[in-house]
PDB file of N, CA and C in Angstrom:
ATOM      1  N   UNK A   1      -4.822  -7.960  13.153  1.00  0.00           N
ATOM      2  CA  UNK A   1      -4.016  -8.184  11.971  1.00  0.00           C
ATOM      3  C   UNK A   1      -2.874  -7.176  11.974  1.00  0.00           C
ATOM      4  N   UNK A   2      -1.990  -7.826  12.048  1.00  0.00           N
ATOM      5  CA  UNK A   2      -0.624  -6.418  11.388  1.00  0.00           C
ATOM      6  C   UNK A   2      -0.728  -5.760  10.430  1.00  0.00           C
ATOM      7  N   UNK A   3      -0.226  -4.289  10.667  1.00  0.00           N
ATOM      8  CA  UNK A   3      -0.237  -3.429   9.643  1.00  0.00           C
ATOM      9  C   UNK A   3      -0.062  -3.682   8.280  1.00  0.00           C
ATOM     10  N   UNK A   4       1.380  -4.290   8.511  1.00  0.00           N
ATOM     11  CA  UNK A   4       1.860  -4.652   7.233  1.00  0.00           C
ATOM     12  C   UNK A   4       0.930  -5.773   6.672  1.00  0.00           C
ATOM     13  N   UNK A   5       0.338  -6.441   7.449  1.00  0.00           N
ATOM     14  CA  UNK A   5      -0.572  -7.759   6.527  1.00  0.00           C
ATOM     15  C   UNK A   5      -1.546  -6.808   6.049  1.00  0.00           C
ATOM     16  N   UNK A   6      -2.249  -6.119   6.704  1.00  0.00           N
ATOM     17  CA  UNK A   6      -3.245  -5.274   5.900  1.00  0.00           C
ATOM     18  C   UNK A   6      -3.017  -4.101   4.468  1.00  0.00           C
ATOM     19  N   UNK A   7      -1.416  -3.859   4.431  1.00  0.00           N
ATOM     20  CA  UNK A   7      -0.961  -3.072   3.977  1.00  0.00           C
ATOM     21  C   UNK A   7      -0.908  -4.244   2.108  1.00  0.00           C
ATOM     22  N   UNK A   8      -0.055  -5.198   2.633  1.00  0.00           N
ATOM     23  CA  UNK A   8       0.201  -5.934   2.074  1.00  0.00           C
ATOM     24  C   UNK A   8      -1.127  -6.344   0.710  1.00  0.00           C
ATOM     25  N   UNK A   9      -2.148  -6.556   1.742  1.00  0.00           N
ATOM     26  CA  UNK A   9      -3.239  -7.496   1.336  1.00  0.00           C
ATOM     27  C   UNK A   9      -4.066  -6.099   0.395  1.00  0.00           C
ATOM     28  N   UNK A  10      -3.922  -4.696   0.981  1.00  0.00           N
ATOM     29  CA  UNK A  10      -4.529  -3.775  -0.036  1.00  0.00           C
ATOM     30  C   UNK A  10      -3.899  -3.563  -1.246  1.00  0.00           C
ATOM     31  N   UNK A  11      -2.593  -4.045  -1.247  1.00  0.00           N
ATOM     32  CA  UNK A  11      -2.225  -3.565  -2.854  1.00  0.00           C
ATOM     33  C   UNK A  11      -2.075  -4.847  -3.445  1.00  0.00           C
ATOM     34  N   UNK A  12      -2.582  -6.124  -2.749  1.00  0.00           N
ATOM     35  CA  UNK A  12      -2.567  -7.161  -4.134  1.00  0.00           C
ATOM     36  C   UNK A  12      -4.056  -7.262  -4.684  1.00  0.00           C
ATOM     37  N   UNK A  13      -5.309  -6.687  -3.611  1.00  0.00           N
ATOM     38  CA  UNK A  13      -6.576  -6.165  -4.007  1.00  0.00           C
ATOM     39  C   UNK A  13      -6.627  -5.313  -5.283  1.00  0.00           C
ATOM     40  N   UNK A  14      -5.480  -4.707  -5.872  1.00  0.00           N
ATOM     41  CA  UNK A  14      -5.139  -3.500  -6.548  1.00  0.00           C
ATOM     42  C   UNK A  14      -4.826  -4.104  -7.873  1.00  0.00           C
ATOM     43  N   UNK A  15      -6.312  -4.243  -8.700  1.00  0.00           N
ATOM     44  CA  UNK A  15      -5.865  -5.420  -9.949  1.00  0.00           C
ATOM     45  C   UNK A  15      -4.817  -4.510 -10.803  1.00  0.00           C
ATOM     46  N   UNK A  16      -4.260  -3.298 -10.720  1.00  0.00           N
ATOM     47  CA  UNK A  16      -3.559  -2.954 -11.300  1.00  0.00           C
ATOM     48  C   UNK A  16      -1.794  -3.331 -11.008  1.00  0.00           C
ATOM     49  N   UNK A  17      -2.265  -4.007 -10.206  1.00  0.00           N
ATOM     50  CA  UNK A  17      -0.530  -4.281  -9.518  1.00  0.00           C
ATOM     51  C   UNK A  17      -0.465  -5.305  -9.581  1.00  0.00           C
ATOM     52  N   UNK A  18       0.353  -6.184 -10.057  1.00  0.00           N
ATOM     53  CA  UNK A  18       1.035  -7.492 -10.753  1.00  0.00           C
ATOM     54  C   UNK A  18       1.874  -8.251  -9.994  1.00  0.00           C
ATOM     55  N   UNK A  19       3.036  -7.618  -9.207  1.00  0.00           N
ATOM     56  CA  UNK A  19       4.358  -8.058  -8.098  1.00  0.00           C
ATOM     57  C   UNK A  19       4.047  -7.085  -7.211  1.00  0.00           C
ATOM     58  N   UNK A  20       3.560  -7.236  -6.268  1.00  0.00           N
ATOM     59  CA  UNK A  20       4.278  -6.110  -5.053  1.00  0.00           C
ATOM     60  C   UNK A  20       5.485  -6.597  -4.612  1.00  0.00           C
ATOM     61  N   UNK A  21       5.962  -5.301  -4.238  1.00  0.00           N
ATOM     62  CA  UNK A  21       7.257  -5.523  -3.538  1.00  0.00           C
ATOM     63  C   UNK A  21       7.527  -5.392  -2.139  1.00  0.00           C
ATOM     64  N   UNK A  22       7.600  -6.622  -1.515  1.00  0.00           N
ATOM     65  CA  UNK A  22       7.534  -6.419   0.284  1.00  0.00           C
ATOM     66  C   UNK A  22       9.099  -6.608   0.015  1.00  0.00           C
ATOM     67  N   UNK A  23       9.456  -6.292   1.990  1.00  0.00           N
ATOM     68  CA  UNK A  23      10.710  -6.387   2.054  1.00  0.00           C
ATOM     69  C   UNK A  23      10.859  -6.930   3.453  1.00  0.00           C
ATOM     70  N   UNK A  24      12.043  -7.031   3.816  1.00  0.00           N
ATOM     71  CA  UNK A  24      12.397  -7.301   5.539  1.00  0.00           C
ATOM     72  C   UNK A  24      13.509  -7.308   6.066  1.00  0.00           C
ATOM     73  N   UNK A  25      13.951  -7.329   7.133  1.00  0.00           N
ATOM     74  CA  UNK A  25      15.148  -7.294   7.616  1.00  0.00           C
ATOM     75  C   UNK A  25      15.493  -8.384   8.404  1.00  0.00           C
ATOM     76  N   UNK A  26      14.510  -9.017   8.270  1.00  0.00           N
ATOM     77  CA  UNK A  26      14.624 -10.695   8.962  1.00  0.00           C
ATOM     78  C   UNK A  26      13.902 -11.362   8.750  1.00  0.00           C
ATOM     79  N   UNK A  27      14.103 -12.863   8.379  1.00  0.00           N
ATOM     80  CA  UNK A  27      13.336 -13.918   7.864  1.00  0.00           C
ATOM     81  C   UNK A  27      11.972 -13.816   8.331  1.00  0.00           C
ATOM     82  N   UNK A  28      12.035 -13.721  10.012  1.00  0.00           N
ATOM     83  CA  UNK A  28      10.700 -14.227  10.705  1.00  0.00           C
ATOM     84  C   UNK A  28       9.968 -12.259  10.441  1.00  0.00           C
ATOM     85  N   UNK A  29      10.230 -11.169   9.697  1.00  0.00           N
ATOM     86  CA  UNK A  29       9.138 -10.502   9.525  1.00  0.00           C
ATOM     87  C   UNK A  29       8.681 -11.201   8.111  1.00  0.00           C
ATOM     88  N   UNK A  30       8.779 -11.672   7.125  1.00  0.00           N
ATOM     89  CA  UNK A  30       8.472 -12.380   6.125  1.00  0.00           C
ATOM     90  C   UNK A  30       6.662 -13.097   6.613  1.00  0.00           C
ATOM     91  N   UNK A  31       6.796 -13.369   7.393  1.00  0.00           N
ATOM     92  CA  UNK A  31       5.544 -14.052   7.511  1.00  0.00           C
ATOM     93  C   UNK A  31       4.267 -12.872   7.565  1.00  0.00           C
ATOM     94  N   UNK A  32       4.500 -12.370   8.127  1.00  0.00           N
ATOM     95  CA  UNK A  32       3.106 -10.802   8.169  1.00  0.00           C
ATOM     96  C   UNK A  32       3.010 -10.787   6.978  1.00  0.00           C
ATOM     97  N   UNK A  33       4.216 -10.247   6.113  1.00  0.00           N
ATOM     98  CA  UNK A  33       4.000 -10.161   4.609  1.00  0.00           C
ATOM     99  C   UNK A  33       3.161 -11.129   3.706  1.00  0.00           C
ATOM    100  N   UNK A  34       3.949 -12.298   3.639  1.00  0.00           N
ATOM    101  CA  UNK A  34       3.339 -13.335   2.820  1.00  0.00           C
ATOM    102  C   UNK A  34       1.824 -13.601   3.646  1.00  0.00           C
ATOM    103  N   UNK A  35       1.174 -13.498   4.600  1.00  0.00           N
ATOM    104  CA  UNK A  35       0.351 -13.649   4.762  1.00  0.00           C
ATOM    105  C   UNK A  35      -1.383 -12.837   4.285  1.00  0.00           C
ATOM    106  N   UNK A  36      -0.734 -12.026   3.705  1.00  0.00           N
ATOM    107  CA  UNK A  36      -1.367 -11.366   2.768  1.00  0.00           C
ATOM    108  C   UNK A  36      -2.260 -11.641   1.689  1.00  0.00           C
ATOM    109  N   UNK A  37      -1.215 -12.599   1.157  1.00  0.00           N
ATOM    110  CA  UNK A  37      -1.548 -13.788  -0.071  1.00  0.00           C
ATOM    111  C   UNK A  37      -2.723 -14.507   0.378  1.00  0.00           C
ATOM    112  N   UNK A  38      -3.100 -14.730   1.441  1.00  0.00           N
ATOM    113  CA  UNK A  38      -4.739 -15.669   1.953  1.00  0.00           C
ATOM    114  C   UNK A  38      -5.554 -15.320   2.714  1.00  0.00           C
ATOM    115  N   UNK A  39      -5.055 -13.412   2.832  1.00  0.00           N
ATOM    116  CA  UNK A  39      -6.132 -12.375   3.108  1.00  0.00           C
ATOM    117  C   UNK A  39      -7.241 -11.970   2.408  1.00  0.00           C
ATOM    118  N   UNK A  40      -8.663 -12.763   1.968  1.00  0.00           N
ATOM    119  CA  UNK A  40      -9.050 -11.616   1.511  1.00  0.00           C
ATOM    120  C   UNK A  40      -9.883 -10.164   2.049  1.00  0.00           C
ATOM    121  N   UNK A  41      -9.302  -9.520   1.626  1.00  0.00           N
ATOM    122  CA  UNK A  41      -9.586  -7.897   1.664  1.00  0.00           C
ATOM    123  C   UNK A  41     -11.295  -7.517   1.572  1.00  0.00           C
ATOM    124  N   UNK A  42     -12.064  -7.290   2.415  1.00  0.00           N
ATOM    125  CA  UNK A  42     -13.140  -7.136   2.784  1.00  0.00           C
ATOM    126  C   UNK A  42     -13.555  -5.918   1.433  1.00  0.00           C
ATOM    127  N   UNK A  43     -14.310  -5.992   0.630  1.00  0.00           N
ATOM    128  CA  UNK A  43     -14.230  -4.787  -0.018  1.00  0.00           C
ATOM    129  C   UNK A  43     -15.179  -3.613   0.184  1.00  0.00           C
ATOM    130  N   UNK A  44     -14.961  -3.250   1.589  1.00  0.00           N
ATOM    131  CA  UNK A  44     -15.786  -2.274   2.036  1.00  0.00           C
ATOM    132  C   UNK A  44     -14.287  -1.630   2.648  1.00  0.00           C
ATOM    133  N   UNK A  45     -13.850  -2.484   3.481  1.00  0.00           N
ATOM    134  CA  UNK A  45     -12.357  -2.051   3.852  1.00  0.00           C
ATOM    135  C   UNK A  45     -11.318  -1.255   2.935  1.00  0.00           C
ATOM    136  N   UNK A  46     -11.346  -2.008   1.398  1.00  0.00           N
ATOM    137  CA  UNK A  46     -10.668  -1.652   0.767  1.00  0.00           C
ATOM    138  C   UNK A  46     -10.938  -0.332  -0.142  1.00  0.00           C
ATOM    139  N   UNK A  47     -12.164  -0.058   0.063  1.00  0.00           N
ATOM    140  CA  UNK A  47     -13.039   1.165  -0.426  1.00  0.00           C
ATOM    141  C   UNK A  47     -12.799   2.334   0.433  1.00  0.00           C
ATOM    142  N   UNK A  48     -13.008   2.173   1.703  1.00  0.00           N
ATOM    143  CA  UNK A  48     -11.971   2.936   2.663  1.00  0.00           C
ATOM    144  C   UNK A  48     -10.937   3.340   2.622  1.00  0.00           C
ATOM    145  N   UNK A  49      -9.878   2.628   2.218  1.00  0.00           N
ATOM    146  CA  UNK A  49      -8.528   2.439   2.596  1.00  0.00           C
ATOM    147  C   UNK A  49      -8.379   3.450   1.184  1.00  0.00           C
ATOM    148  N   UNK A  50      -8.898   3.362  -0.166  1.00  0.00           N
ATOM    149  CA  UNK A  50      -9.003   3.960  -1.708  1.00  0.00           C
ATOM    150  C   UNK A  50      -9.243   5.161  -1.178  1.00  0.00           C
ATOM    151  N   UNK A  51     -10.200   5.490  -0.818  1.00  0.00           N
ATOM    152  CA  UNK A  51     -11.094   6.701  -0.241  1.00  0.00           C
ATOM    153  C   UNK A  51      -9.370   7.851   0.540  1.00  0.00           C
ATOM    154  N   UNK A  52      -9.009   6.910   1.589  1.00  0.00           N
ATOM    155  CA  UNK A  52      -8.424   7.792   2.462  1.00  0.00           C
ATOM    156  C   UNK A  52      -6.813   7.930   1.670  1.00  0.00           C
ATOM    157  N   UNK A  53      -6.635   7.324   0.843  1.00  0.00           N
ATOM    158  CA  UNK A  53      -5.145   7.700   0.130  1.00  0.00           C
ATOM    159  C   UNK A  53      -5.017   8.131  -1.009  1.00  0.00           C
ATOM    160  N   UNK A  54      -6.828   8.421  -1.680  1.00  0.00           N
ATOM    161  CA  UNK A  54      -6.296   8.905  -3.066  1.00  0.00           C
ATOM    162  C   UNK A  54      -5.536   9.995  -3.254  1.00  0.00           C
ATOM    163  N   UNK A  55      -5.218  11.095  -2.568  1.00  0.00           N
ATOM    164  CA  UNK A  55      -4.851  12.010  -2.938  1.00  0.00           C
ATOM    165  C   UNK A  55      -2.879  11.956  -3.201  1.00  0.00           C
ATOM    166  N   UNK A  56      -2.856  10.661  -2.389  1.00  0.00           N
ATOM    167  CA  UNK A  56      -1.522  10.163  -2.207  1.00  0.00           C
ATOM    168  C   UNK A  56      -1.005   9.743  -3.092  1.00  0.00           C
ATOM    169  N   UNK A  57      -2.108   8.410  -3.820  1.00  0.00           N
ATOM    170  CA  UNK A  57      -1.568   7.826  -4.577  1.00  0.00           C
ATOM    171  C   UNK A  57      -1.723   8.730  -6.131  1.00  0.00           C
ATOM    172  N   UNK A  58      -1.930   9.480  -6.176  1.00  0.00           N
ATOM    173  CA  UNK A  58      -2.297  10.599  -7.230  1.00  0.00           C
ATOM    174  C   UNK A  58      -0.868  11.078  -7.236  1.00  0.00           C
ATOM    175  N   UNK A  59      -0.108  11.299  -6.307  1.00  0.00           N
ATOM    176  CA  UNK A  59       1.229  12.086  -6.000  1.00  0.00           C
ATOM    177  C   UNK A  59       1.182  13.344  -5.856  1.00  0.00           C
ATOM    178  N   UNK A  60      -0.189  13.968  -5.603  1.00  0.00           N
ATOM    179  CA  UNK A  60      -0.062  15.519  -5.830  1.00  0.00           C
ATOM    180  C   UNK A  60      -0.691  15.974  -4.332  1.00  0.00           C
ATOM    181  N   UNK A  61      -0.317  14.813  -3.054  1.00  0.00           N
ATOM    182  CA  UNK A  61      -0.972  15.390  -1.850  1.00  0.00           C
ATOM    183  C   UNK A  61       0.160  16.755  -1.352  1.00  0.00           C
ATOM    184  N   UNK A  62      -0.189  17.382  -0.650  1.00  0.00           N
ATOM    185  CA  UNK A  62       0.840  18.569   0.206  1.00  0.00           C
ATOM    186  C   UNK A  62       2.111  17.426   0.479  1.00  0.00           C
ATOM    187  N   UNK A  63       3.058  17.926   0.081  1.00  0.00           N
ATOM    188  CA  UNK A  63       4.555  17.606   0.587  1.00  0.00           C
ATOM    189  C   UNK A  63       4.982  16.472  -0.296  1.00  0.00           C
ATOM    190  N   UNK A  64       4.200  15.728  -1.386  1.00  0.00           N
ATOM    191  CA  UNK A  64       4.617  14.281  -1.553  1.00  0.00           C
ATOM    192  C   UNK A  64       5.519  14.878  -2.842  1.00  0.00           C
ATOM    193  N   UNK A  65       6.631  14.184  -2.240  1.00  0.00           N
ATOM    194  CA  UNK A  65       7.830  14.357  -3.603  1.00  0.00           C
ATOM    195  C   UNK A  65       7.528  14.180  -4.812  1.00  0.00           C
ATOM    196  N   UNK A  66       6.465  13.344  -5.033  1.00  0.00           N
ATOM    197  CA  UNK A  66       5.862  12.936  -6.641  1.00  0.00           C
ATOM    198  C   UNK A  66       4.794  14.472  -7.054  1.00  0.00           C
ATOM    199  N   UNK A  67       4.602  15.066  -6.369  1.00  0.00           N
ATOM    200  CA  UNK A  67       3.391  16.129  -6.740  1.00  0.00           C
ATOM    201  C   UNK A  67       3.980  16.752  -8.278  1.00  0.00           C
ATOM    202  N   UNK A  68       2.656  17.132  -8.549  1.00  0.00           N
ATOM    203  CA  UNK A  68       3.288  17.335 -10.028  1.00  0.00           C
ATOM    204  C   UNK A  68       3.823  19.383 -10.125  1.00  0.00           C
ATOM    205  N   UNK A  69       3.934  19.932  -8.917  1.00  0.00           N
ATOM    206  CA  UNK A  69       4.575  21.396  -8.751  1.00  0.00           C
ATOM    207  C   UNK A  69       6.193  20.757  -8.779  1.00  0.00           C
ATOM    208  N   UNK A  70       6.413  19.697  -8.965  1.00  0.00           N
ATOM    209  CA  UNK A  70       7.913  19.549  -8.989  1.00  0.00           C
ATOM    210  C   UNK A  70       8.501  18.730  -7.986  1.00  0.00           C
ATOM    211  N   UNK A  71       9.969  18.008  -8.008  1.00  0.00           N
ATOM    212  CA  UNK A  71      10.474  17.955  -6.573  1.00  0.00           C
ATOM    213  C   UNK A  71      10.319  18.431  -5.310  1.00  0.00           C
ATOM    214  N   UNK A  72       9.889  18.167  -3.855  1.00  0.00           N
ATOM    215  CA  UNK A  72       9.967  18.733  -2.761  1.00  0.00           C
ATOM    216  C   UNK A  72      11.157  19.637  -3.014  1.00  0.00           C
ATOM    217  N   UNK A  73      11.333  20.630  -2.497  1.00  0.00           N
ATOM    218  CA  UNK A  73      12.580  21.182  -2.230  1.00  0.00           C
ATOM    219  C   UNK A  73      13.122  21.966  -3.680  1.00  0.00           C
ATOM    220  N   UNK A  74      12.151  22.107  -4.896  1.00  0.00           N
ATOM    221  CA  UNK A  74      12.749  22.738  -5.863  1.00  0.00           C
ATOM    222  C   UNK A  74      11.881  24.003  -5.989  1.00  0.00           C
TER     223      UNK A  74
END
């Protein structure tokens, strides 16, 4: 499976997220994306995938511009 389909398919697993926003730079990457939509997400996989980015999606990992010590670089 492509990254992006797996990428894709974990944040529409994410009942908190409503629209994701994919993108592309050419029609024919569009398809990895939308293929997402008739992935379903194993939820052992997706327990994993929670597991290994919370600290990310929190915004407060080392270096992430969202951390709550401020802007990178301030």
């Amino acid at each position: 499976m492509p990254l992006v389909t797996l990428s894709a398919a974990w944040v529409l697993a994410n009942k908190a997220i409503t629209a994701p926003i994919i993108g592309a730079s050419r029609p024919e990457q569009l398809d990895a994306s939308l293929a997402a939509v008739s992935y379903a997400l194993d939820p052992d996989l997706k327990g994993h995938l929670d597991d290994l980015t919370y600290e990310y999606r929190l915004g407060d990992a080392p270096g992430s511009r969202l951390s709550s010590r401020g802007p990178v670089g301030c």
